[in-house]
Protein backbone atom coordinates (compact mmCIF):
# COMPACT_ATOMS: atom_id res chain seq x y z
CA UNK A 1 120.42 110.05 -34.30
CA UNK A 2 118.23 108.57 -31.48
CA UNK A 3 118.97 105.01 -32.45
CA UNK A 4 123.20 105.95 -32.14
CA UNK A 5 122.34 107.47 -29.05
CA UNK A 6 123.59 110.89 -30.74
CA UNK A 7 122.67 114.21 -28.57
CA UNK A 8 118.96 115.30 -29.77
CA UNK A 9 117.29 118.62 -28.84
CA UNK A 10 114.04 120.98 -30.46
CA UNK A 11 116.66 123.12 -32.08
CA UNK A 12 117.36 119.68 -34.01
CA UNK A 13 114.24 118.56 -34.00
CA UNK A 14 112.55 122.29 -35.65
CA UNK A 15 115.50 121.74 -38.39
CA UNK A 16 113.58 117.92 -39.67
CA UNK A 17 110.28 119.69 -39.12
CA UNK A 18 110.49 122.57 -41.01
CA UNK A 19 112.63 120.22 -44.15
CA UNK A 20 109.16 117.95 -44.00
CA UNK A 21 107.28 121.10 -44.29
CA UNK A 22 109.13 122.74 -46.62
CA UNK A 23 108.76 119.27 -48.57
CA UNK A 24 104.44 118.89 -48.17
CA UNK A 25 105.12 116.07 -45.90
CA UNK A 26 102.90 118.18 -43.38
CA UNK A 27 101.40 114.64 -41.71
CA UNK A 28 104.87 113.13 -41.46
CA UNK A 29 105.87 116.36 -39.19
CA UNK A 30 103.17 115.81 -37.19
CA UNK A 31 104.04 112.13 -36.20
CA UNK A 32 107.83 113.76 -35.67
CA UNK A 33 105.93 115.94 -33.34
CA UNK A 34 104.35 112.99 -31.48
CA UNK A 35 107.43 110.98 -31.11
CA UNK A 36 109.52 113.72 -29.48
CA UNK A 37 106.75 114.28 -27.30
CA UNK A 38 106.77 110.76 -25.88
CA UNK A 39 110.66 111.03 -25.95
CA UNK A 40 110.27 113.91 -23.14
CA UNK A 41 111.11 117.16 -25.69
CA UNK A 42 108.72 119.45 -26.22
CA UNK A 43 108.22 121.73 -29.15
CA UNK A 44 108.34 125.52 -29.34
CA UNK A 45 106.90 128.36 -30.63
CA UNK A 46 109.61 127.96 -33.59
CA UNK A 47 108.78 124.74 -33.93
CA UNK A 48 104.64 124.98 -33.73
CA UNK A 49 104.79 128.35 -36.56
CA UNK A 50 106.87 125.76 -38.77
CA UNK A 51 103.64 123.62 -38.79
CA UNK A 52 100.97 126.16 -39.06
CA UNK A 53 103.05 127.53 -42.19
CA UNK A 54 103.22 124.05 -43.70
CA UNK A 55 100.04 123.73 -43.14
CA UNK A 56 98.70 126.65 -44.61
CA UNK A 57 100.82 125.81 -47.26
CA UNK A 58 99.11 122.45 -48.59
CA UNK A 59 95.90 123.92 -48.15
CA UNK A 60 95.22 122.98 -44.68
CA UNK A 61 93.60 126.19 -42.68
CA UNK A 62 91.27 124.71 -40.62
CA UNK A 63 93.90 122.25 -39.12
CA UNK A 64 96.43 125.34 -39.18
CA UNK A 65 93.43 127.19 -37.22
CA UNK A 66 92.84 124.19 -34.94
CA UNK A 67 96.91 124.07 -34.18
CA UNK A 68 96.90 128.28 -33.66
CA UNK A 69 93.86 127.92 -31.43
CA UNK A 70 95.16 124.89 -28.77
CA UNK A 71 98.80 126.86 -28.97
CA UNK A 72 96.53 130.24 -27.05
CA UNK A 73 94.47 128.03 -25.13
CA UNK A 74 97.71 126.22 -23.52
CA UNK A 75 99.54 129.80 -23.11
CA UNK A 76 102.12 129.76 -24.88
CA UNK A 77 103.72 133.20 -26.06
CA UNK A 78 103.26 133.55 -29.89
CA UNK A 79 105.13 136.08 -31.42
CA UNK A 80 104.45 138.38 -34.35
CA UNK A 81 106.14 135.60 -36.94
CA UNK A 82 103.36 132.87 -35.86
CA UNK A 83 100.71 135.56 -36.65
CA UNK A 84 101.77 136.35 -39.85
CA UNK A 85 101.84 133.10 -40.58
CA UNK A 86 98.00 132.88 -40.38
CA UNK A 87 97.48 136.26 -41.72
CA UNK A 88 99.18 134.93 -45.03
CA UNK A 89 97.39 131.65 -44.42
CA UNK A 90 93.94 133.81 -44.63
């Protein structure tokens, strides 16, 4: 979509995310994550529980821990579905 100069936002962006997640490709989310950065969007809330669930999901805690951590440490707002996310991660 980038490439055909096609209209890109998060909301597009959380949909590829959370298919690679949904998929184990937990790693190849992450460098989706990194290239949207450097393209000037930023990810959300939505977009940051889709990762901690994937990553709970193959097994991956302490990174899912790590992710939870830096998400309170930079302020963002995390709502009740991010938590239980971790509690079912636990």
């Amino acid at each position: 979509m980038h490439d055909k100069r096609l209209p890109t936002n998060v909301f597009t962006y959380n949909c590829l995310v959370d298919a690679l997640c949904k998929s184990h490709q937990v790693y190849e989310a992450i460098e989706l994550l990194t290239t949207i950065k450097d393209q000037g969007i930023y990810p959300n809330v939505c977009t940051y529980t889709m990762l901690v669930d994937g990553l709970c999901k193959v097994g991956r805690l302490k990174h899912a821990q790590e992710v939870f951590h830096d998400l309170l440490i930079n302020g963002y707002n995390l709502d009740v579905a991010i938590y239980n996310v971790m509690i079912r991660g636990f």
